[in-house]
C-alpha atoms as a PDB file:
ATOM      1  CA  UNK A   1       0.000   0.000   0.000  1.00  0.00           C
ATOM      2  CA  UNK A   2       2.862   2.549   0.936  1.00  0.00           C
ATOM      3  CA  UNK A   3       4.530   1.626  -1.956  1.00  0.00           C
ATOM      4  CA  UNK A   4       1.657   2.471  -4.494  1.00  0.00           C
ATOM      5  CA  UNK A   5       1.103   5.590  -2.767  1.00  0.00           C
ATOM      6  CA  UNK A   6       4.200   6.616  -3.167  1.00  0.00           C
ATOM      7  CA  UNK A   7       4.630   5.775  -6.695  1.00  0.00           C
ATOM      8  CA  UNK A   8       1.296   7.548  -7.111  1.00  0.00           C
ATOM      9  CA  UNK A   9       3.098  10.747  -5.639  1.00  0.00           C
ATOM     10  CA  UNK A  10       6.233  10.435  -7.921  1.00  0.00           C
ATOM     11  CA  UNK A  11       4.122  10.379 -10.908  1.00  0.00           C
ATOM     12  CA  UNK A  12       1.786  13.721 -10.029  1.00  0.00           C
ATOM     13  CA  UNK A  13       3.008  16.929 -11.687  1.00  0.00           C
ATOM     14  CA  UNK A  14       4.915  19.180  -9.069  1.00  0.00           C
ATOM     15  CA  UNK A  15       3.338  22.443  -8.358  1.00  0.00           C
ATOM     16  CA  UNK A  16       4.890  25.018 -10.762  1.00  0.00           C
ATOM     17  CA  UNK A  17       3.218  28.552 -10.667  1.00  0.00           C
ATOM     18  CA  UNK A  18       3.426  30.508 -13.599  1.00  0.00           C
ATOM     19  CA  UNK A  19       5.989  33.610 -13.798  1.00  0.00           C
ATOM     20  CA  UNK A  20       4.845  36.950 -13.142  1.00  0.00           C
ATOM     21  CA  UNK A  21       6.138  40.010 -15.065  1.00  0.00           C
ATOM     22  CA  UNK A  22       5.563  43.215 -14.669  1.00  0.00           C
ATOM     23  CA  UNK A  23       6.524  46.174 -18.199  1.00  0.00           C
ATOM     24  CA  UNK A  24       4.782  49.063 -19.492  1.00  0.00           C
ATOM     25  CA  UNK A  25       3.083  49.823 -22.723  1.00  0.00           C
ATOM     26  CA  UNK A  26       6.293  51.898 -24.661  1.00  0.00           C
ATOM     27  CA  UNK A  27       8.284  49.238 -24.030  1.00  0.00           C
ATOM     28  CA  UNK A  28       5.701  46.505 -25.594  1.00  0.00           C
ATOM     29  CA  UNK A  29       5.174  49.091 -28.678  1.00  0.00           C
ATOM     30  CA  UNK A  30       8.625  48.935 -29.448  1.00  0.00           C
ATOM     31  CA  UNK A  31       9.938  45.717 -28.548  1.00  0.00           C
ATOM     32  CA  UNK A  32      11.998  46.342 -25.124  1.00  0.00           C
ATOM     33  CA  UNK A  33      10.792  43.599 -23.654  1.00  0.00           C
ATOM     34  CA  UNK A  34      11.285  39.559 -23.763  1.00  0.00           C
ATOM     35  CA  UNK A  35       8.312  37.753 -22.324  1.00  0.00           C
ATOM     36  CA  UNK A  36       7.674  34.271 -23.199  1.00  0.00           C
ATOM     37  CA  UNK A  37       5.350  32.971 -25.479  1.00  0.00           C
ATOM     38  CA  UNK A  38       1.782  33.032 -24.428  1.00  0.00           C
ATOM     39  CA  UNK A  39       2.384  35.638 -21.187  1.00  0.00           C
ATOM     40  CA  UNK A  40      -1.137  37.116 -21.178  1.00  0.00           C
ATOM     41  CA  UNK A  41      -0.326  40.894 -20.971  1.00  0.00           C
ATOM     42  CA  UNK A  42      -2.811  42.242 -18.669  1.00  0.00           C
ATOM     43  CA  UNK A  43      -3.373  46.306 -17.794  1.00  0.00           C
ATOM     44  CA  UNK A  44      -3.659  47.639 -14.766  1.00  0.00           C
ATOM     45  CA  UNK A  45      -4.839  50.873 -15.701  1.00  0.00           C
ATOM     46  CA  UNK A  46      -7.879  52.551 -14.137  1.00  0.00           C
ATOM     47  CA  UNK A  47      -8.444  55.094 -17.604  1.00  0.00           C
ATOM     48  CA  UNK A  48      -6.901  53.439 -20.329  1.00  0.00           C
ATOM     49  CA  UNK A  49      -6.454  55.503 -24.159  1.00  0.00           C
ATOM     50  CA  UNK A  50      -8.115  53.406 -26.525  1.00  0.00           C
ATOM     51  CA  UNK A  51      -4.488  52.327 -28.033  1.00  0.00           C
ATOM     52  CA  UNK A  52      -3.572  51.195 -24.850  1.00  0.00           C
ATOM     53  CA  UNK A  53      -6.044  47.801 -25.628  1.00  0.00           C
ATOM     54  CA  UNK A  54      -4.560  46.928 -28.267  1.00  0.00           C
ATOM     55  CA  UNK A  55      -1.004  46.910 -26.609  1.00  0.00           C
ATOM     56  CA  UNK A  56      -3.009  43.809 -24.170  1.00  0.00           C
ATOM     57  CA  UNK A  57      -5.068  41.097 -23.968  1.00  0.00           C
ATOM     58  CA  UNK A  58      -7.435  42.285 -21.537  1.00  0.00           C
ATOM     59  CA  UNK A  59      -7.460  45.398 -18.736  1.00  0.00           C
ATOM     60  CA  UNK A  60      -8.060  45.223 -15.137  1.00  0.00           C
ATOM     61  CA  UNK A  61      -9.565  48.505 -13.880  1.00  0.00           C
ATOM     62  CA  UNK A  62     -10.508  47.319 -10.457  1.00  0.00           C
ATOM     63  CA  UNK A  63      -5.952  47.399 -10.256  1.00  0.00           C
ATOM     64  CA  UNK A  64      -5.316  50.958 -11.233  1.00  0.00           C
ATOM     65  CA  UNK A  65      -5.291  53.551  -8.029  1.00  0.00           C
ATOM     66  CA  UNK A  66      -8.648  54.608  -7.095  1.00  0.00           C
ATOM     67  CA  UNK A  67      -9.965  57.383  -9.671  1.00  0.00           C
ATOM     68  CA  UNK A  68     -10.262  60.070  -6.830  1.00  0.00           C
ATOM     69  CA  UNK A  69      -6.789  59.448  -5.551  1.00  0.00           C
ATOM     70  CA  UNK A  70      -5.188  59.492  -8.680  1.00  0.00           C
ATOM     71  CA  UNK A  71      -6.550  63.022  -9.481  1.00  0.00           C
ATOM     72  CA  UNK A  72      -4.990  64.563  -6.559  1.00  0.00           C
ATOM     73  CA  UNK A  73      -1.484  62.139  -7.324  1.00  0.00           C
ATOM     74  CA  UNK A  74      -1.303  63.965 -10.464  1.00  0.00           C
ATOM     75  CA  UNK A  75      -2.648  67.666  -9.251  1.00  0.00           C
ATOM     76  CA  UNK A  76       0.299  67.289  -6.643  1.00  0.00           C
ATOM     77  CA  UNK A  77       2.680  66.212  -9.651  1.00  0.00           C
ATOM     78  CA  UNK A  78       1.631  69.218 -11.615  1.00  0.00           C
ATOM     79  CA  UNK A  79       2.489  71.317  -9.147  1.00  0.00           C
ATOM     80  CA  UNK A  80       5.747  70.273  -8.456  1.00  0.00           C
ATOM     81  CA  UNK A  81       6.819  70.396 -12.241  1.00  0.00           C
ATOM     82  CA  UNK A  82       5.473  74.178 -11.987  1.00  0.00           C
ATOM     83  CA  UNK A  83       7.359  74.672  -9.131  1.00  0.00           C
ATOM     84  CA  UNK A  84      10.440  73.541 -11.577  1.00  0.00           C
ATOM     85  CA  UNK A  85      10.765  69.859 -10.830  1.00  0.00           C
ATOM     86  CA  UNK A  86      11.086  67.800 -13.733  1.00  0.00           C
ATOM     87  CA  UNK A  87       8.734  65.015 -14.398  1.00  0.00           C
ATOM     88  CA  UNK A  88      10.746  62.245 -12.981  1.00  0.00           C
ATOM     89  CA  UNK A  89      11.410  64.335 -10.037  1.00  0.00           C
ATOM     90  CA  UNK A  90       7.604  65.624  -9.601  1.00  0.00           C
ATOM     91  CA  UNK A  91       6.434  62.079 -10.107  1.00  0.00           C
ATOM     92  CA  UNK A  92       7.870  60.623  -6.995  1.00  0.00           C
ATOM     93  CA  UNK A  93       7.921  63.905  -4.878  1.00  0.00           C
ATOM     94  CA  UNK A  94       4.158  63.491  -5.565  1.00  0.00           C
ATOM     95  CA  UNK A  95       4.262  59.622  -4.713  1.00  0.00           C
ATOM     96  CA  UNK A  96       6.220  60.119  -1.513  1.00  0.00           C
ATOM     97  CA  UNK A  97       3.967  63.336  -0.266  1.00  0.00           C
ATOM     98  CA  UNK A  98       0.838  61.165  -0.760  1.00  0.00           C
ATOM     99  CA  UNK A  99       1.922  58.044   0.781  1.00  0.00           C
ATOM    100  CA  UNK A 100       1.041  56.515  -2.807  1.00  0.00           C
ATOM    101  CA  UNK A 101       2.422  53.012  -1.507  1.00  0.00           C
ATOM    102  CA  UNK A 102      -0.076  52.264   1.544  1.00  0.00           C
ATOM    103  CA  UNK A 103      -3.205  54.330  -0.016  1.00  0.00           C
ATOM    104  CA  UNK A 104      -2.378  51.283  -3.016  1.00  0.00           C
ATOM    105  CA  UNK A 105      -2.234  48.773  -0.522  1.00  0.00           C
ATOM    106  CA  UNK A 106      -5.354  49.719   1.235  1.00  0.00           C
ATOM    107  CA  UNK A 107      -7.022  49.724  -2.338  1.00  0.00           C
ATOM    108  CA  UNK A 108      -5.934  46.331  -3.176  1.00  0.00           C
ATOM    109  CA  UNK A 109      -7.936  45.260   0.160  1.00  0.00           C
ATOM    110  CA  UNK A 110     -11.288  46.497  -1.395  1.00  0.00           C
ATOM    111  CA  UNK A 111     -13.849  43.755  -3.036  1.00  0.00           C
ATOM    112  CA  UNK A 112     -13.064  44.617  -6.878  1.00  0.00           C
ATOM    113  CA  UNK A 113      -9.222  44.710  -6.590  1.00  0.00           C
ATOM    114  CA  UNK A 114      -9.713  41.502  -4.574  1.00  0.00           C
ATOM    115  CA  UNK A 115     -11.774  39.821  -6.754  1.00  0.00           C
ATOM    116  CA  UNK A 116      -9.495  40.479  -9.387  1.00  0.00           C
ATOM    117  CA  UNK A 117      -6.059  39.375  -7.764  1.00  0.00           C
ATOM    118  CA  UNK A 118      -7.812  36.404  -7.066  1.00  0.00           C
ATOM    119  CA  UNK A 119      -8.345  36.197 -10.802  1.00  0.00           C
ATOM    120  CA  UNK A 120      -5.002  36.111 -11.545  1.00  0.00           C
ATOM    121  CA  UNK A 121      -3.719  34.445  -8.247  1.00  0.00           C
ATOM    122  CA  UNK A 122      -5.693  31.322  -9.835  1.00  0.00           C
ATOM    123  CA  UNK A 123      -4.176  32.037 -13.642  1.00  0.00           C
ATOM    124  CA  UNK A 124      -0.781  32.021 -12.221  1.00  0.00           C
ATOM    125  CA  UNK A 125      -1.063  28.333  -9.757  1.00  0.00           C
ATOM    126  CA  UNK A 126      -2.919  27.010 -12.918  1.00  0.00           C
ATOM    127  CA  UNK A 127       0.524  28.144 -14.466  1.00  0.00           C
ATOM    128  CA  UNK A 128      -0.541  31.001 -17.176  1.00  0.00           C
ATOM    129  CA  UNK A 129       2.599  33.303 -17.317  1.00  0.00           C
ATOM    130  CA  UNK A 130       0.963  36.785 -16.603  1.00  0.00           C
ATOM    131  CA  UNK A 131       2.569  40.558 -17.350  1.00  0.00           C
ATOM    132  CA  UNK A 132       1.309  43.412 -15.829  1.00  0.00           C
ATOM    133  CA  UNK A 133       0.954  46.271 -17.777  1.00  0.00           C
ATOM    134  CA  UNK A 134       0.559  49.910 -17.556  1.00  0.00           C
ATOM    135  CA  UNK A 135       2.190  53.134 -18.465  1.00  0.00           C
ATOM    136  CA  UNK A 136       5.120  54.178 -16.243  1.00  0.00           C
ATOM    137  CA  UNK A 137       8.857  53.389 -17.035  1.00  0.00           C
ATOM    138  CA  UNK A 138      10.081  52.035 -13.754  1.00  0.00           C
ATOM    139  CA  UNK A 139      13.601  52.712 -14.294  1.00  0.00           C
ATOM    140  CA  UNK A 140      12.891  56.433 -13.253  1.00  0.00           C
ATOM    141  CA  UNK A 141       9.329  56.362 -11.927  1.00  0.00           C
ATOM    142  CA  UNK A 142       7.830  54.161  -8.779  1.00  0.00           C
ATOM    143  CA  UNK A 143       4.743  52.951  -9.766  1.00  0.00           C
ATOM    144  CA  UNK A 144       1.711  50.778  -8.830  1.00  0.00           C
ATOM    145  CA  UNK A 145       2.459  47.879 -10.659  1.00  0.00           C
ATOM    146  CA  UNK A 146       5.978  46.646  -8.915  1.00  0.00           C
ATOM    147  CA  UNK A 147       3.781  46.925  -5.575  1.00  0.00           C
ATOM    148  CA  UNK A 148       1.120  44.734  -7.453  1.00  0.00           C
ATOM    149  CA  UNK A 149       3.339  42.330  -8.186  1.00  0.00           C
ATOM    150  CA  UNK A 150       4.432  42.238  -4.424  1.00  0.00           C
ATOM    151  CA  UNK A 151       1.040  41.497  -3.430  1.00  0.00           C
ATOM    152  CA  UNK A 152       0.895  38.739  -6.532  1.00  0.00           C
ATOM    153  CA  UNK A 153       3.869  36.704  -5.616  1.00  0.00           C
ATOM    154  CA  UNK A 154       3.192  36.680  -1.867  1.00  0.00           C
ATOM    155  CA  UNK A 155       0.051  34.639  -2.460  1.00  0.00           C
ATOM    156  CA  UNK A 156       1.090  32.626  -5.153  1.00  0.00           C
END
């Protein structure tokens, strides 16, 4: 009996989550990024330009920052770039005056966020590769998604 049980268990498929990526859309336009065949390319954009759709296969909403709190990110990022900061600069004086990172977090714990990183929680143990997708260039601005995929990984 023990030994068909554990020739049963050598034979099941380990557990192998797919990989989570996270790029923006310039970088998908022009080819600056490498992601394996079949990564669905999902948005996490709250407003998206209609051109931004066809850079993904679908876009999560529910994922951007909160409509109302985005606003007043990018009134206080206005306002530093008139005060003479330049956009890099403005961007994350704007994200460090609002405490962007916990009012994200505390978004994430509402029932549509939720419902959607449960979504793709359950595409990545079913082993999908998933890339998330918005706007900002990382290498200079902080931005929603890397905290996303924080919350992603830690419950895959």
């Amino acid at each position: 009996m023990m030994v068909r049980l554990l020739l049963s268990l050598a034979c099941q498929r380990p557990f192998v989550p797919g990989e989570l990526f996270d790029t923006y859309v310039a970088a998908l336009q022009h080819d600056l990024v490498d992601l394996p065949q079949g990564t669905r390319r999902v948005g996490v954009v709250r407003s998206p330009t209609p051109w931004f759709h066809g850079a993904v296969d679908e876009n999560r909403p529910a994922l951007g920052p909160p409509s109302d709190f985005l606003e007043e990110f990018q009134s206080r990022e206005e306002s530093f770039k008139l005060d003479g900061m330049c956009e890099e600069g403005a961007h994350n004086a704007a994200w460090e005056e609002l405490d962007f990172e916990e009012t994200y977090r505390d978004h994430l714990t509402s029932g549509e966020a939720r419902a959607s990183m449960d979504d793709l929680v359950s595409l990545l143990q079913a082993g999908e590769d998933v890339a998330l997708v918005c706007y900002e260039n990382t290498d200079q601005k902080r931005c929603h998604r890397t905290i996303l995929r924080e919350e992603l990984r830690s419950r895959v």
